[in-house]
N, C-alpha and C. Protein backbone atom coordinates (compact mmCIF):
# COMPACT_ATOMS: atom_id res chain seq x y z
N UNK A 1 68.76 162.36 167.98
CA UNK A 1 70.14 161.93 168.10
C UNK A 1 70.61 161.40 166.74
N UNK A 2 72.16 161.64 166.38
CA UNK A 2 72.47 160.98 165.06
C UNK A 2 73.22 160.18 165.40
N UNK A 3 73.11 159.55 164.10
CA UNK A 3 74.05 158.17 164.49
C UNK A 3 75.37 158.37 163.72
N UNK A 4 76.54 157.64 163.90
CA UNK A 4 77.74 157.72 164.00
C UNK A 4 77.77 157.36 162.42
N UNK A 5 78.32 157.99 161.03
CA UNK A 5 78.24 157.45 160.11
C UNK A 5 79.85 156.19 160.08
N UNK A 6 79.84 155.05 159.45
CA UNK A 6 80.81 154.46 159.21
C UNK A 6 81.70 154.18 157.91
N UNK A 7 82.71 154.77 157.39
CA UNK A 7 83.01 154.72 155.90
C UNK A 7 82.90 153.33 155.42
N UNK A 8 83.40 152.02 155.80
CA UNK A 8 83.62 150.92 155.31
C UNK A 8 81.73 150.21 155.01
N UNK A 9 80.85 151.09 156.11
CA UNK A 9 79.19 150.55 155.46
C UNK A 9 79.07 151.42 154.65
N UNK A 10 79.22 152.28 154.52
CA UNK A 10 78.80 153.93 153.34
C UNK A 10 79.47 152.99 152.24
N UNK A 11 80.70 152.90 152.21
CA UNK A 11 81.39 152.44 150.48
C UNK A 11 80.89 151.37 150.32
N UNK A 12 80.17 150.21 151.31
CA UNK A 12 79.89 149.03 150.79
C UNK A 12 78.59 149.53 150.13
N UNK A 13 77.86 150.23 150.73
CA UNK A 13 76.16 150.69 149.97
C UNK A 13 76.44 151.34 148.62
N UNK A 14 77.73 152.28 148.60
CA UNK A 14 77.99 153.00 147.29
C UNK A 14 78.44 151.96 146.35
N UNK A 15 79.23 150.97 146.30
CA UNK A 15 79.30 149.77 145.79
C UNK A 15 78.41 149.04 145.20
N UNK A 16 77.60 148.86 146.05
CA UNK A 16 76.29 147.77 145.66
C UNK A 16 75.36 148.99 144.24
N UNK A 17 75.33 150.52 144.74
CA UNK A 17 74.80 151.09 144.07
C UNK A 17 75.19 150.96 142.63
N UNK A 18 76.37 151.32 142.40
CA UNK A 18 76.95 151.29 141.15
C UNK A 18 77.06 149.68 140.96
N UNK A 19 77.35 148.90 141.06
CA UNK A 19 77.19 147.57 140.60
C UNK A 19 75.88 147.79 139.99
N UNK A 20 74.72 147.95 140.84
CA UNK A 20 73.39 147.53 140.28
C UNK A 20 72.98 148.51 138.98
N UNK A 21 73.48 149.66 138.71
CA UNK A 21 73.22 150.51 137.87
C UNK A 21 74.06 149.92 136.28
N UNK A 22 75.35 149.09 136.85
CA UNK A 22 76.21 148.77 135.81
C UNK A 22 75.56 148.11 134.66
N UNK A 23 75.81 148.91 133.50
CA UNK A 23 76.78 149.24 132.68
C UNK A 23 76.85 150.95 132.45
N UNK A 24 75.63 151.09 133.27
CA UNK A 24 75.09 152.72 133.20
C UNK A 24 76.45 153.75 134.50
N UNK A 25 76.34 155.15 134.16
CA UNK A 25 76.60 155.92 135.25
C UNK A 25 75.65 155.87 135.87
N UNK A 26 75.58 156.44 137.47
CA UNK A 26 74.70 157.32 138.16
C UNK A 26 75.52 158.76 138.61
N UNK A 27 74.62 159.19 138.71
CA UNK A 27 74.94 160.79 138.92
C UNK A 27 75.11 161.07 140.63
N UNK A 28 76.09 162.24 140.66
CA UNK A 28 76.53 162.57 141.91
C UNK A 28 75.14 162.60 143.20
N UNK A 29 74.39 163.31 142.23
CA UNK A 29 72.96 163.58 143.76
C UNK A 29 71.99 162.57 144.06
N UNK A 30 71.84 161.61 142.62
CA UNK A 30 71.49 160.43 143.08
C UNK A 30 72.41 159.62 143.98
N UNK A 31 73.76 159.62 144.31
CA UNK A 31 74.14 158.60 144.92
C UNK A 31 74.14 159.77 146.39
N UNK A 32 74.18 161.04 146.50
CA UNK A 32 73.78 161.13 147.48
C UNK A 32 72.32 160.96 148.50
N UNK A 33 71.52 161.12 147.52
CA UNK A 33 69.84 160.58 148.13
C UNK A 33 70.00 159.18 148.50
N UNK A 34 70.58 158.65 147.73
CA UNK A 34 70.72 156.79 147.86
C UNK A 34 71.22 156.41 149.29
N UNK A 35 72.21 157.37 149.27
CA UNK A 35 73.28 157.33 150.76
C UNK A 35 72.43 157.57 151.85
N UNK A 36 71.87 158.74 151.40
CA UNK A 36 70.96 159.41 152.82
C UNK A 36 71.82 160.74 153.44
N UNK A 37 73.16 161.05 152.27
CA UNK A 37 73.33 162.11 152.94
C UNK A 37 73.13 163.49 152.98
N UNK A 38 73.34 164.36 153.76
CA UNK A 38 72.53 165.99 153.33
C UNK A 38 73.59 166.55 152.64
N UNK A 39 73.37 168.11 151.72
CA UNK A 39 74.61 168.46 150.72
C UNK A 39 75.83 169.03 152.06
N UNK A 40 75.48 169.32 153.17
CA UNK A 40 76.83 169.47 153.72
C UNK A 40 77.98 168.39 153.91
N UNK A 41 76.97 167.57 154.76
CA UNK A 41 77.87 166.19 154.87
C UNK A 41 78.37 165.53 153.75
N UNK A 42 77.59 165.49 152.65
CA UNK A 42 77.94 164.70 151.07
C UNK A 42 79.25 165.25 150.64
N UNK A 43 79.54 167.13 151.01
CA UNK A 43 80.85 167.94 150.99
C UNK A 43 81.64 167.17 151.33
N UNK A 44 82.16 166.69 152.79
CA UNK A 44 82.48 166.30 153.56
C UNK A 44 82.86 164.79 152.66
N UNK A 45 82.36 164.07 152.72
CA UNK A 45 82.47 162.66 152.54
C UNK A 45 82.98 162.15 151.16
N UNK A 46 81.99 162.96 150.02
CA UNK A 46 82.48 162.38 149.05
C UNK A 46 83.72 162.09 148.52
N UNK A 47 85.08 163.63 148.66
CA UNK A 47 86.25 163.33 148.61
C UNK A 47 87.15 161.96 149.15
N UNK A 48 86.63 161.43 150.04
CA UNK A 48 87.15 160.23 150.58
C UNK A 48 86.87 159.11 149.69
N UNK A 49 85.52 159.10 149.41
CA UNK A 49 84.67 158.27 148.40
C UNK A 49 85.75 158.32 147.26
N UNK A 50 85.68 159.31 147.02
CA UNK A 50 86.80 159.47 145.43
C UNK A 50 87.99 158.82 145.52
N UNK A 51 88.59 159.64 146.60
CA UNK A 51 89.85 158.77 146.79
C UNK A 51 90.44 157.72 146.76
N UNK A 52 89.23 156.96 147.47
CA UNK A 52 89.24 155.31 147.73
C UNK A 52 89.06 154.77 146.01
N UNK A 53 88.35 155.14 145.62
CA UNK A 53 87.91 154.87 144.02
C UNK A 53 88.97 154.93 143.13
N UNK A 54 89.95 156.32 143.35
CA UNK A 54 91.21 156.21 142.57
C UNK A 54 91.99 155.61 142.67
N UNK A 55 92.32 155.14 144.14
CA UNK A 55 93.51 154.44 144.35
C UNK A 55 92.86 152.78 144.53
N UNK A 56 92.23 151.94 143.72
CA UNK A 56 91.76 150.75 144.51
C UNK A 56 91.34 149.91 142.96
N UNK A 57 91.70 148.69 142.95
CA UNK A 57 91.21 148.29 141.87
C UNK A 57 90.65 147.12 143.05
N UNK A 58 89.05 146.55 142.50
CA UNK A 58 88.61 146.04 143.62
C UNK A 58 88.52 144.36 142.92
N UNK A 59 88.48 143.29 143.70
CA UNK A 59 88.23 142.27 143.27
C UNK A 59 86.86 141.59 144.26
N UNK A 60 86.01 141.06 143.61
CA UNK A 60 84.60 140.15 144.39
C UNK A 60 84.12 138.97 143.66
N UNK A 61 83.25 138.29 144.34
CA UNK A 61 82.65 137.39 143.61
C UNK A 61 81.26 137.66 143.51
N UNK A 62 80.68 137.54 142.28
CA UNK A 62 79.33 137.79 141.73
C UNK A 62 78.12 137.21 142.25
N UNK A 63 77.43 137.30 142.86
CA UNK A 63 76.55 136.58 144.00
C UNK A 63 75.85 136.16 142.76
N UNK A 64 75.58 135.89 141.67
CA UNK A 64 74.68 135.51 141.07
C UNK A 64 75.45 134.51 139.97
N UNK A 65 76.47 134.89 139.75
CA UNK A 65 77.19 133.94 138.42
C UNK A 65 78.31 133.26 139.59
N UNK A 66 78.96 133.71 140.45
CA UNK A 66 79.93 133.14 141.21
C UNK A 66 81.78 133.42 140.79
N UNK A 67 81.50 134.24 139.32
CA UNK A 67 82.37 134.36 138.76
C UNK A 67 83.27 135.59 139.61
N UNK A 68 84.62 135.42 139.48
CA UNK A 68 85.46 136.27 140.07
C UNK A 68 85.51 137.80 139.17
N UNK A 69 84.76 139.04 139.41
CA UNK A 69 85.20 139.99 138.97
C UNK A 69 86.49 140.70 139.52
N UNK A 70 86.81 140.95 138.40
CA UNK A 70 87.55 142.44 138.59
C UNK A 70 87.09 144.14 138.30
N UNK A 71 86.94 145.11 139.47
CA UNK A 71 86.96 146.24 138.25
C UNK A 71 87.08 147.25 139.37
N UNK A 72 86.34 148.54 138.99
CA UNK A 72 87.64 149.66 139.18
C UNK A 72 86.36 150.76 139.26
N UNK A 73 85.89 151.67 139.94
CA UNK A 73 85.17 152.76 140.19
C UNK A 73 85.47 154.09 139.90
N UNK A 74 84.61 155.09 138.97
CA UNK A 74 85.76 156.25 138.76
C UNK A 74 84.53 157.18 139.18
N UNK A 75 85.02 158.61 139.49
CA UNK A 75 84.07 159.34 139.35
C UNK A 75 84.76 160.91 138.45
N UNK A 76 83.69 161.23 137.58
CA UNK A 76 83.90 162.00 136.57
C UNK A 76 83.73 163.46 137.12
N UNK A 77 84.78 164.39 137.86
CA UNK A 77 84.69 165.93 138.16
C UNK A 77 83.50 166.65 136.80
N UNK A 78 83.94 166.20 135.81
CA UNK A 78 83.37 167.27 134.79
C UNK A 78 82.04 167.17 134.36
N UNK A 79 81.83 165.64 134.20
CA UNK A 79 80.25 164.92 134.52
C UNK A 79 79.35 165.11 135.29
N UNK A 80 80.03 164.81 136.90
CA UNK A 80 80.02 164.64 137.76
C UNK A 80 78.89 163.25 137.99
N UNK A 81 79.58 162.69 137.59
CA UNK A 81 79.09 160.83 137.56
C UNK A 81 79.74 159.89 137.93
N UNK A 82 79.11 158.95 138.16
CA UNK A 82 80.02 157.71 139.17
C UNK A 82 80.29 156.56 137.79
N UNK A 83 81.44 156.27 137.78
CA UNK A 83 81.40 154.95 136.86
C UNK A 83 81.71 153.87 137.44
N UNK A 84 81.49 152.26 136.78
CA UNK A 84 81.58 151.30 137.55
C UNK A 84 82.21 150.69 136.56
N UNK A 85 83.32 150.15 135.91
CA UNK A 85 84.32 149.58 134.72
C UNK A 85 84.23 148.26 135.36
N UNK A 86 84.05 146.74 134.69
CA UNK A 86 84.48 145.58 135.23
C UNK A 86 85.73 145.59 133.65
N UNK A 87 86.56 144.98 134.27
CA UNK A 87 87.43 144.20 133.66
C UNK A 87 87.35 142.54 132.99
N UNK A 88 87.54 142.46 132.06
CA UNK A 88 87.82 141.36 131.37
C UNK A 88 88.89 140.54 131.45
């Protein structure tokens, strides 16, 4: 039986991914192994992923400094890499 995927836990895991990689990219198939998803479904999903990324400038607090970030997620068609930008 499969289980029901949920976008708002998927982007929080894709989140945490690229945070932890930051200042580095990760690459498209690593964040799909990371996810757990197969290349059909990853079809499927990632466009949303993107979407959310283009349109969203995100704000959190740093579990480790406490400091208020700002920043902004991109992903590169031509790369095909995930970026993670904090703002200053």
């Amino acid at each position: 039986m499969s289980r029901k995927l949920d976008f708002g836990f998927q982007w929080d895991r894709l989140k945490k991914i690229l945070y932890a990689a930051h200042p580095n990219s990760v690459s498209d198939v690593e964040i799909m192994e990371r996810l757990r998803f197969s290349p059909p479904s990853w079809k499927v999903w990632k466009p949303k992923f993107v979407e959310k990324a283009n349109t969203t400038v995100f704000k959190q607090v740093d579990d480790k400094t406490f400091k208020k970030i700002i920043y902004k997620i991109e992903y590169s068609k031509k790369r095909k890499n995930w970026f993670f930008y904090v703002f200053e």
